[in-house]
Protein backbone atom coordinates (compact mmCIF):
# COMPACT_ATOMS: atom_id res chain seq x y z
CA UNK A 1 30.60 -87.43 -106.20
CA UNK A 2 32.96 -90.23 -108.33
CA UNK A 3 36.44 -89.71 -106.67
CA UNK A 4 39.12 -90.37 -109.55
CA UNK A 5 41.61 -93.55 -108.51
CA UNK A 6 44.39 -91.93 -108.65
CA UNK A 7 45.28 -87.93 -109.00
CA UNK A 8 47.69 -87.68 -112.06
CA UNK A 9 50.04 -83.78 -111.32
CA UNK A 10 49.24 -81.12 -109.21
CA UNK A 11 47.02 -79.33 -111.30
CA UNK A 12 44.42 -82.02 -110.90
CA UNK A 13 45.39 -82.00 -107.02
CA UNK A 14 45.25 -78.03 -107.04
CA UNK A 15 41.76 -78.10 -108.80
CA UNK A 16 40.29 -80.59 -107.00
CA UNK A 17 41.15 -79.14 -103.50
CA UNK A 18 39.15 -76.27 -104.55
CA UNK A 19 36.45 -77.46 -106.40
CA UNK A 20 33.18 -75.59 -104.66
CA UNK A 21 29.90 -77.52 -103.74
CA UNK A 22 26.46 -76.50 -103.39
CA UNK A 23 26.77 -75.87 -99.58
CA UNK A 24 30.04 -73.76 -99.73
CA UNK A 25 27.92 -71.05 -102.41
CA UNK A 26 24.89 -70.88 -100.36
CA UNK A 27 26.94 -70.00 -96.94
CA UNK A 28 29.20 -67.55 -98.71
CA UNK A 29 25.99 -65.99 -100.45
CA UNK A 30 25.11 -65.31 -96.80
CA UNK A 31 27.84 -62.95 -96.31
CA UNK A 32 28.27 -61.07 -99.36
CA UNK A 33 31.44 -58.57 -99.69
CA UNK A 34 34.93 -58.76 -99.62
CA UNK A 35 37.15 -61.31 -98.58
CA UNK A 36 40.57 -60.74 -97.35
CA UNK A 37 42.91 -63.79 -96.85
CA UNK A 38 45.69 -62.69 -94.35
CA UNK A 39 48.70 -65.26 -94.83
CA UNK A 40 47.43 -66.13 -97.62
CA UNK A 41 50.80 -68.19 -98.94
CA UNK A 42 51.29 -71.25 -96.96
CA UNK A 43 50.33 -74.62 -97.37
CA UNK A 44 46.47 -74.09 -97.00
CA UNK A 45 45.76 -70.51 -98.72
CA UNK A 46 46.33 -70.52 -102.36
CA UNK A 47 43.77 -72.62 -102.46
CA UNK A 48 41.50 -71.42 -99.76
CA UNK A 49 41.85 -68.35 -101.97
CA UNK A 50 40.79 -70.28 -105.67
CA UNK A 51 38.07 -72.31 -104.19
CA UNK A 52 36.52 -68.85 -102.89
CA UNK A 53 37.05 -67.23 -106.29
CA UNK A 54 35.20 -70.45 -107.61
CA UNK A 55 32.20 -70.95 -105.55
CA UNK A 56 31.59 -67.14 -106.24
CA UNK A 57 33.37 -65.30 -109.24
CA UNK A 58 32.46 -62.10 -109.09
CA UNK A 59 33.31 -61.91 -105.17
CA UNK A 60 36.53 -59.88 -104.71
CA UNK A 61 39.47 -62.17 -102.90
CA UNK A 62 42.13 -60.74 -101.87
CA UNK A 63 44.98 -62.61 -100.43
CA UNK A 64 47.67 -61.10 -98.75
CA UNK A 65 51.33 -62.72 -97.73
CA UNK A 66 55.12 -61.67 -98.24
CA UNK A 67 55.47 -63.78 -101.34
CA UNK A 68 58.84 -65.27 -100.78
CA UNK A 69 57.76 -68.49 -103.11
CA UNK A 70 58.71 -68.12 -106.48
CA UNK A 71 55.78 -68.16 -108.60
CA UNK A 72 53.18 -68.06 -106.42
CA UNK A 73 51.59 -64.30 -106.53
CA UNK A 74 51.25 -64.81 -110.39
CA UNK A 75 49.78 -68.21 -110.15
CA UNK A 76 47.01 -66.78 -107.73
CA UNK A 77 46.46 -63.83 -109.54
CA UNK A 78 45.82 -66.00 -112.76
CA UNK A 79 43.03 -67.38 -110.57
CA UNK A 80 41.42 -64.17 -110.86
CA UNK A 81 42.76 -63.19 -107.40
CA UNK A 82 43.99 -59.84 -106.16
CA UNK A 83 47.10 -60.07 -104.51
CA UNK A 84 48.96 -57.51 -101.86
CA UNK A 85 52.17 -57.99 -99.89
CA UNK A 86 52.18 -57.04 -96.76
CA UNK A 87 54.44 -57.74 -93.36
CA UNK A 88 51.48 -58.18 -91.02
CA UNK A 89 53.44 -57.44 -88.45
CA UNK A 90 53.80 -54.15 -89.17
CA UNK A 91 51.27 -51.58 -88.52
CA UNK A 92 51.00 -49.37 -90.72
CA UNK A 93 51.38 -52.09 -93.63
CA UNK A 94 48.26 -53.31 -91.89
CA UNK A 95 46.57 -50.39 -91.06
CA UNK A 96 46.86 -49.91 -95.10
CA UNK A 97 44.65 -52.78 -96.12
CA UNK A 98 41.57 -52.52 -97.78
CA UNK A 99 38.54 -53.06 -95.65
CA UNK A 100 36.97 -56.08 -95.90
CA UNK A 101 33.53 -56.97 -94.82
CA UNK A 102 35.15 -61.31 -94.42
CA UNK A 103 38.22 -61.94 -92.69
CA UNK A 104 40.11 -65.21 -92.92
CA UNK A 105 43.55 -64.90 -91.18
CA UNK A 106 45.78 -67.70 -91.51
CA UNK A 107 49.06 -66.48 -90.59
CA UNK A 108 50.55 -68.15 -87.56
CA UNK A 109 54.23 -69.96 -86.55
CA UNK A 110 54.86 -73.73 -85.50
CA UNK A 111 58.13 -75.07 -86.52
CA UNK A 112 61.06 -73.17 -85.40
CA UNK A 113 59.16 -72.11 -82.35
CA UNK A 114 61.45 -74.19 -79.95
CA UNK A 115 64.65 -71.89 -79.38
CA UNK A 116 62.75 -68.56 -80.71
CA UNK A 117 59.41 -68.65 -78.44
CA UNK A 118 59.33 -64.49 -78.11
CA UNK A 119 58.83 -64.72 -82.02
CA UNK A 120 56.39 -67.29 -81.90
CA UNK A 121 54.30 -65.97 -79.04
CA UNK A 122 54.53 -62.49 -80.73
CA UNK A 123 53.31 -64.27 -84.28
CA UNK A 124 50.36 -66.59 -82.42
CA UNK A 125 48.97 -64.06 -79.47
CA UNK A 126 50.07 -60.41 -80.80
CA UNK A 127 49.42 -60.37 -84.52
CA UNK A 128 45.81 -61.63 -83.76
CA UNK A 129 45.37 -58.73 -81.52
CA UNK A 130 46.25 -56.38 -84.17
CA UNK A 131 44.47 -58.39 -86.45
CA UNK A 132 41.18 -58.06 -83.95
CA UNK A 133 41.61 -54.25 -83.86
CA UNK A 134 41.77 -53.31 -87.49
CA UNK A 135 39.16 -55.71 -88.45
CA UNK A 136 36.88 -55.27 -85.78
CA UNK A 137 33.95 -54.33 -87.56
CA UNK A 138 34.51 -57.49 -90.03
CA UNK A 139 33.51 -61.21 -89.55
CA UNK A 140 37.11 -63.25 -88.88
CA UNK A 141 37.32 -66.54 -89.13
CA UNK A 142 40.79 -67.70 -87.79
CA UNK A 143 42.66 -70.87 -87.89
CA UNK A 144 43.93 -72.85 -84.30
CA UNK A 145 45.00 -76.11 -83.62
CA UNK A 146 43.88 -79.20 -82.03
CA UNK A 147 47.24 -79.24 -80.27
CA UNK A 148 45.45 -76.91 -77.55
CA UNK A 149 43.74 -79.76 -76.20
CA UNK A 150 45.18 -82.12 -73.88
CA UNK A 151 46.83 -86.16 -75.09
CA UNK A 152 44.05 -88.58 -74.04
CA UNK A 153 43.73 -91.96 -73.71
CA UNK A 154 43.13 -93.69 -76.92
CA UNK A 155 40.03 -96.48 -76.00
CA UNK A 156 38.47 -93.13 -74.09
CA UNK A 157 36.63 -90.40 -75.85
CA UNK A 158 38.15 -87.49 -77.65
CA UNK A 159 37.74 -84.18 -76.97
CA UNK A 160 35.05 -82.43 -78.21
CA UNK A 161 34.90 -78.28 -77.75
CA UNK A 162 33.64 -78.81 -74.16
CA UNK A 163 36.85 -80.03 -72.67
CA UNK A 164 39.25 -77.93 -70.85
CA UNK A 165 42.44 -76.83 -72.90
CA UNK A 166 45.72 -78.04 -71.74
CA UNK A 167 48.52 -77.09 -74.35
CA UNK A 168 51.66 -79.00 -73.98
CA UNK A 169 54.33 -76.65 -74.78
CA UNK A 170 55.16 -73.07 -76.16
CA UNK A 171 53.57 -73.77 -79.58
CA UNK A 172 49.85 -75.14 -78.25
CA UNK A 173 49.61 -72.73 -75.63
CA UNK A 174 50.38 -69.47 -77.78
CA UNK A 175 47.86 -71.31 -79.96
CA UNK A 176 45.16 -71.15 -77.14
CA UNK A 177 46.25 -67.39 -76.61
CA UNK A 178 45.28 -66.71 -80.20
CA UNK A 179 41.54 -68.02 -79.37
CA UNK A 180 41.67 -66.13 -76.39
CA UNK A 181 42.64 -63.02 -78.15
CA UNK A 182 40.10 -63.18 -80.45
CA UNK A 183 37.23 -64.25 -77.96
CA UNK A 184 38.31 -61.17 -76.18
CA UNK A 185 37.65 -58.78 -78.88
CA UNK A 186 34.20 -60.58 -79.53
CA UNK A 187 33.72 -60.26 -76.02
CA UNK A 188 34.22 -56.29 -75.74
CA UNK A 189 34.00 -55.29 -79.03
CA UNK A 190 31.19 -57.53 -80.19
CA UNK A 191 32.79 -58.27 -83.43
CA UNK A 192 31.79 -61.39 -84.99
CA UNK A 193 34.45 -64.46 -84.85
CA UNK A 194 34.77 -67.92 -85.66
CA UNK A 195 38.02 -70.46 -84.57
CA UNK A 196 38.72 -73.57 -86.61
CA UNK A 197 40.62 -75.91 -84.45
CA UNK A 198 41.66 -78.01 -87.33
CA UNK A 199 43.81 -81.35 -86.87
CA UNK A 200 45.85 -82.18 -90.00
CA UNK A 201 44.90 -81.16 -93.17
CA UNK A 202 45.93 -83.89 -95.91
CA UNK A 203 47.25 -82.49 -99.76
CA UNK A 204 49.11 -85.19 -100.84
CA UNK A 205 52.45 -82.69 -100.99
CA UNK A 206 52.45 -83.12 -97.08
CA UNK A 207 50.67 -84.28 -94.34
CA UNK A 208 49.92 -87.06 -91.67
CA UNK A 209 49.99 -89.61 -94.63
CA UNK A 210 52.66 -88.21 -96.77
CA UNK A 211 54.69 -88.30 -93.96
CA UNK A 212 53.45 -92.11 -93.37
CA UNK A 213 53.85 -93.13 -97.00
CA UNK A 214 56.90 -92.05 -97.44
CA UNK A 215 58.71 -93.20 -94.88
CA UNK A 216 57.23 -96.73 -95.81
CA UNK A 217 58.07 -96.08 -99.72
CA UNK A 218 61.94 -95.17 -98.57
CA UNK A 219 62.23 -98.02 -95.48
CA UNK A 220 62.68 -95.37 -93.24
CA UNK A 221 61.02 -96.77 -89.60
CA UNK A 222 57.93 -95.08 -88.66
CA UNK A 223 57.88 -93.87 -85.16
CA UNK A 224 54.74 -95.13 -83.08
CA UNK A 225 55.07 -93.32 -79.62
CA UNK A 226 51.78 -90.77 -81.04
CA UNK A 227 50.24 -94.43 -82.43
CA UNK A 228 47.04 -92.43 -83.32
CA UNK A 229 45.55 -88.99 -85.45
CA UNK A 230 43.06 -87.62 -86.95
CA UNK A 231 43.12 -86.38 -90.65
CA UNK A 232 40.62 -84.16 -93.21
CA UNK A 233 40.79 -83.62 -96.95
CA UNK A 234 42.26 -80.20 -97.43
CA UNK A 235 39.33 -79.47 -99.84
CA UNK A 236 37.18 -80.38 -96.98
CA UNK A 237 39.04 -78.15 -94.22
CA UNK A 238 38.86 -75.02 -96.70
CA UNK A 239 35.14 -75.09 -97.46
CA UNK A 240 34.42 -75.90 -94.00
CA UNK A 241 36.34 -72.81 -93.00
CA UNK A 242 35.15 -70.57 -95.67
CA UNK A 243 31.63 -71.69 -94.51
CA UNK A 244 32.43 -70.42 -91.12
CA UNK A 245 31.64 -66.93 -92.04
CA UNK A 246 28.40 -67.65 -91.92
CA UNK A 247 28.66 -68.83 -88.40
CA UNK A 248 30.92 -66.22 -87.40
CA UNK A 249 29.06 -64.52 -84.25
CA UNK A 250 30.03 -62.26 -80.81
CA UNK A 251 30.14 -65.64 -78.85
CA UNK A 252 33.41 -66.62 -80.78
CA UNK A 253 33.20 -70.37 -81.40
CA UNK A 254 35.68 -72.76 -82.05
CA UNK A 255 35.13 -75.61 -83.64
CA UNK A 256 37.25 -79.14 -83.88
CA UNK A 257 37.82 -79.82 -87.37
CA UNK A 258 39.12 -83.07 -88.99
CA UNK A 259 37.84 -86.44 -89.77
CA UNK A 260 35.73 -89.06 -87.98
CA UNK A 261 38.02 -92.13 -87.71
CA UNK A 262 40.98 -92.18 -85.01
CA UNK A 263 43.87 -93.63 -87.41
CA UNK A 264 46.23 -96.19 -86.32
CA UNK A 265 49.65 -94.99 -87.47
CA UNK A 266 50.52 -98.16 -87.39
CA UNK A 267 47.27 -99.32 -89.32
CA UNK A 268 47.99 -96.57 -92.00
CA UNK A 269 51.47 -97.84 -92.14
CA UNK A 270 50.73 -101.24 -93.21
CA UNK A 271 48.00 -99.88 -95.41
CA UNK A 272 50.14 -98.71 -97.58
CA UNK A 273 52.82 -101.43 -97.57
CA UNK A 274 50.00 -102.96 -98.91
CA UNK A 275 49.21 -100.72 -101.68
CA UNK A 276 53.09 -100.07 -102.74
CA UNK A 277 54.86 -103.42 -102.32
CA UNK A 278 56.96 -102.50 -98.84
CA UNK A 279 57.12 -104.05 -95.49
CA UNK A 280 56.78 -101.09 -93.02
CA UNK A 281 59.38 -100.96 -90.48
CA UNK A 282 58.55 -99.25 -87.12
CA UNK A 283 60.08 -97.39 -84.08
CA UNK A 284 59.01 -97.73 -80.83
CA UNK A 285 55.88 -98.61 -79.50
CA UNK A 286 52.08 -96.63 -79.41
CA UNK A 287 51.88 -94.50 -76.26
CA UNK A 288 48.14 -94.78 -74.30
CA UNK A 289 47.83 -91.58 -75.01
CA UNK A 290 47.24 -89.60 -78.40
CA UNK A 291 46.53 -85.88 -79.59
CA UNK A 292 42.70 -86.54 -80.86
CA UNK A 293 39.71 -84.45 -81.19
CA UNK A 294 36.39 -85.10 -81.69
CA UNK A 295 34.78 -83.29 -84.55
CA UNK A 296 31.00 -83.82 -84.20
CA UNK A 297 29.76 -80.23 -83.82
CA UNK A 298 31.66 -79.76 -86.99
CA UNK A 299 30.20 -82.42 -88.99
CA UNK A 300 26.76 -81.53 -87.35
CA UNK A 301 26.90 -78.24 -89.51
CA UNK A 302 29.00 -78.73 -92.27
CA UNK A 303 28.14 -82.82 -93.03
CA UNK A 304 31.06 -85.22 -92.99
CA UNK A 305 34.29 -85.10 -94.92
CA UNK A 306 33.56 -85.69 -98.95
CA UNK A 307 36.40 -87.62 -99.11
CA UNK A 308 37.09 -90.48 -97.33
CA UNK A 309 40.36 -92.14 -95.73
CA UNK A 310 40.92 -95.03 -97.78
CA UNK A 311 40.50 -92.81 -101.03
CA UNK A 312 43.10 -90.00 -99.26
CA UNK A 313 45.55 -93.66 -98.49
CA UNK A 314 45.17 -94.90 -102.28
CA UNK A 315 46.10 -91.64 -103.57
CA UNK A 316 48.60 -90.88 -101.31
CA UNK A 317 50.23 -94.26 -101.69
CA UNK A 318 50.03 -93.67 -105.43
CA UNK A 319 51.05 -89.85 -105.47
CA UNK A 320 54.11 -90.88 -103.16
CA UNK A 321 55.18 -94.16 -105.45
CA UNK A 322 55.16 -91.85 -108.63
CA UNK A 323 57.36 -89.61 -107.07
CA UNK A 324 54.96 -86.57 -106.73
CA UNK A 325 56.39 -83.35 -105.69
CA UNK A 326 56.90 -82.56 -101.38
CA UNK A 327 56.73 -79.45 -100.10
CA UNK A 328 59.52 -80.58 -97.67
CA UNK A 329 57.14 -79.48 -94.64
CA UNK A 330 56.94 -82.65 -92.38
CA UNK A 331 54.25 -82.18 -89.39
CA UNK A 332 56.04 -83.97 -86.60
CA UNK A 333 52.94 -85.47 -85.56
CA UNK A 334 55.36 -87.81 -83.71
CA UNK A 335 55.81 -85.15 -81.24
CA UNK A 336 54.67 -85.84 -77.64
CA UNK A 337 56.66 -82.92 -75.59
CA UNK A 338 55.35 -79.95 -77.76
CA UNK A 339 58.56 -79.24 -78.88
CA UNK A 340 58.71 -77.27 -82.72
C-alpha cells in the first residue's frame, strides 16, 4: 500500500497501527470466538485490541488491565471494545473472567526489575502459570522477548528459534521461564500455545528509533556499546501476533519476530542527522557483539514487514522534529549486562 510521508497526530498513528489487511481477517476467521486481551493497557494493547475489533467487528474483544492511565478504558471502549479491570495477579479476579475461546496475554515486567527481581520473576514465570491453568482449554498466544537469546557476533548469523537460550540477567531469564511455563502446560495439558519472541516494536511515541532520534534532535550523545538491533512496525508485530492464533498448537512455538535488516545504531543515527539538520554525537564505541534475532520462520508465514525502515526513520525523524508526544518509556536497548 502508499505509505503517507509523514504521520500528522496520533490519531493517524493510532489508526494506522491498526489498520487490518486481508491476511490478518482470513487467520482470525480461522478461530472464531472470543478474544480476551490480558494486559491489555501498555504500550502494545490498545491497539492490538482496535485492530482486532477492525479486521472483525462483530468478534467480541475484551481487554483487560488495571486502568491506571487516564483516559484510556473510555478511549478503547469507544472502539467498540469491552473493557474489565482486573489485578491478574489475583485469583479469584482471574478465576472471574469470562471464558474465552483466544487468549492473548501481554502482561509482563522489564524495567524496575533490577532491585525488585521476586516481583519480576513472580510477574514473568508465575502469572503465566495461572494464566496456563484458567485458560487451558483456550488457544494463548503470549508475548517473550528476544532478550532470551544470547549477544552474538555481529558479521555472524543471528539467531534463529533453533539456537540455545542464554538470558543475560534476571529480566531475560524470567522471560525464558515464561516460555517454559507455557510449553509445559502444552506439554501436559495439550492446550494449544503460541510465543512471540518479538524484538522492538517501533510507534513513533517510543522505541529503538525514538530513542535514536531524539537524542540526535536534543545533542544528547548516543551510546554505541549495543552498535546494532533489530526493529518491526508495531502494526506489523500486532497482526503478526493476532495471526498466531491460528498457529497456536500443543507443540508451543515460539517465533522471532522483528524486521529483516540488522540496524547500525550508528547508521540510524546519522540517518536522521540527515533528515533533521543535526550532527549526531556518540558515546563509546560498537561492541562485537549485539542482541539480534533472526526472523525468517516468521516472515516465512506471515510475509515481511509492510512497512519498511527508511519509511519508520522519515517518520520518526519527522514525528520527533514536530515535537510529537513520548510516552516517556525509553527501551535501554543500550543495555549489555541485563540490568532493568
Amino acid at each position: 500500500m502508499a505509505w503517507p510521508a509523514a504521520i500528522a497526530d496520533e490519531a493517524e498513528l493510532e489508526e494506522l497501527m491498526s489498520r487490518p489487511d486481508a491476511a490478518l481477517r482470513e487467520d482470525l476467521a480461522a478461530v472464531p470466538g472470543d478474544l480476551l486481551v490480558l494486559g491489555a493497557a501498555g504500550k502494545m494493547g490498545p491497539t492490538l485490541c482496535r485492530l482486532a475489533k477492525r479486521a472483525d467487528p462483530a468478534r467480541r474483544v475484551i481487554a483487560v488491565a488495571r486502568w491506571s492511565e487516564p483516559g484510556l478504558r473510555e478511549r478503547m471502549e469507544s472502539w467498540g471494545i469491552e473493557c474489565l479491570s482486573a489485578d491478574l495477579t489475583d485469583r479469584a479476579a482471574m478465576a472471574a473472567l469470562p471464558d474465552a475461546p483466544n487468549v492473548v496475554f501481554m502482561a509482563a515486567r522489564k524495567f524496575g526489575s533490577t532491585g525488585n527481581e521476586a516481583l519480576t520473576w513472580a510477574m514473568n514465570v508465575l502469572l503465566p502459570s495461572i494464566v496456563a491453568e484458567r485458560f487451558q482449554a483456550s488457544r494463548i498466544v503470549f508475548f517473550s522477548t528476544g532478550n532470551v537469546l544470547p549477544l552474538v557476533p555481529v558479521n555472524g548469523p543471528s539467531p534463529d528459534e533453533g539456537t540455545t537460550p542464554a538470558p543475560v540477567g534476571e529480566y531475560a531469564a524470567s522471560c525464558l521461564g515464561r516460555e517454559r511455563v507455557f510449553q509445559h502446560a502444552a506439554a501436559t495439558r495439550g492446550t494449544r500455545c503460541f510465543g512471540v519472541r518479538l524484538n522492538y516494536a517501533i510507534d513513533l511515541r517510543y522505541g529503538v528509533l525514538h530513542d535514536v532520534a531524539t537524542k540526535v534532535w536534543t545533542g544528547t550523545p548516543v551510546p554505541l556499546a549495543m552498535g546494532h538491533a533489530n526493529v518491526i512496525w508495531q502494526g506489523d508485530a500486532n497482526a503478526w501476533t493476532l495471526r498466531a492464533l491460528r498457529h497456536a498448537d500443543a507443540s508451543c512455538p515460539v517465533l522471532n519476530v522483528t524486521g529483516p535488516e540488522t540496524v547500525s545504531i550508528r547508521w540510524l543515527a546519522t540517518r536522521f542527522g540527515a533528515l533533521m539538520d543535526r550532527t549526531p554525537d556518540f558515546a563509546g564505541a560498537e561492541a562485537p557483539e549485539a542482541l539480534l534475532s533472526n526472523a525468517a520462520r516468521a516472515f516465512s508465514i506471515f510475509g515481511y514487514p509492510t512497512v519498511p525502515l527508511e519509511i519508520l526513520v522519515r517518520w520518526q525523524a519527522d514525528w520527533v522534529s514536530r515535537g510529537g508526544r513520548a510516552l516517556g518509556k525509553p527501551t535501554k536497548f543500550e543495555v549489555r549486562d541485563g540490568r532493568f
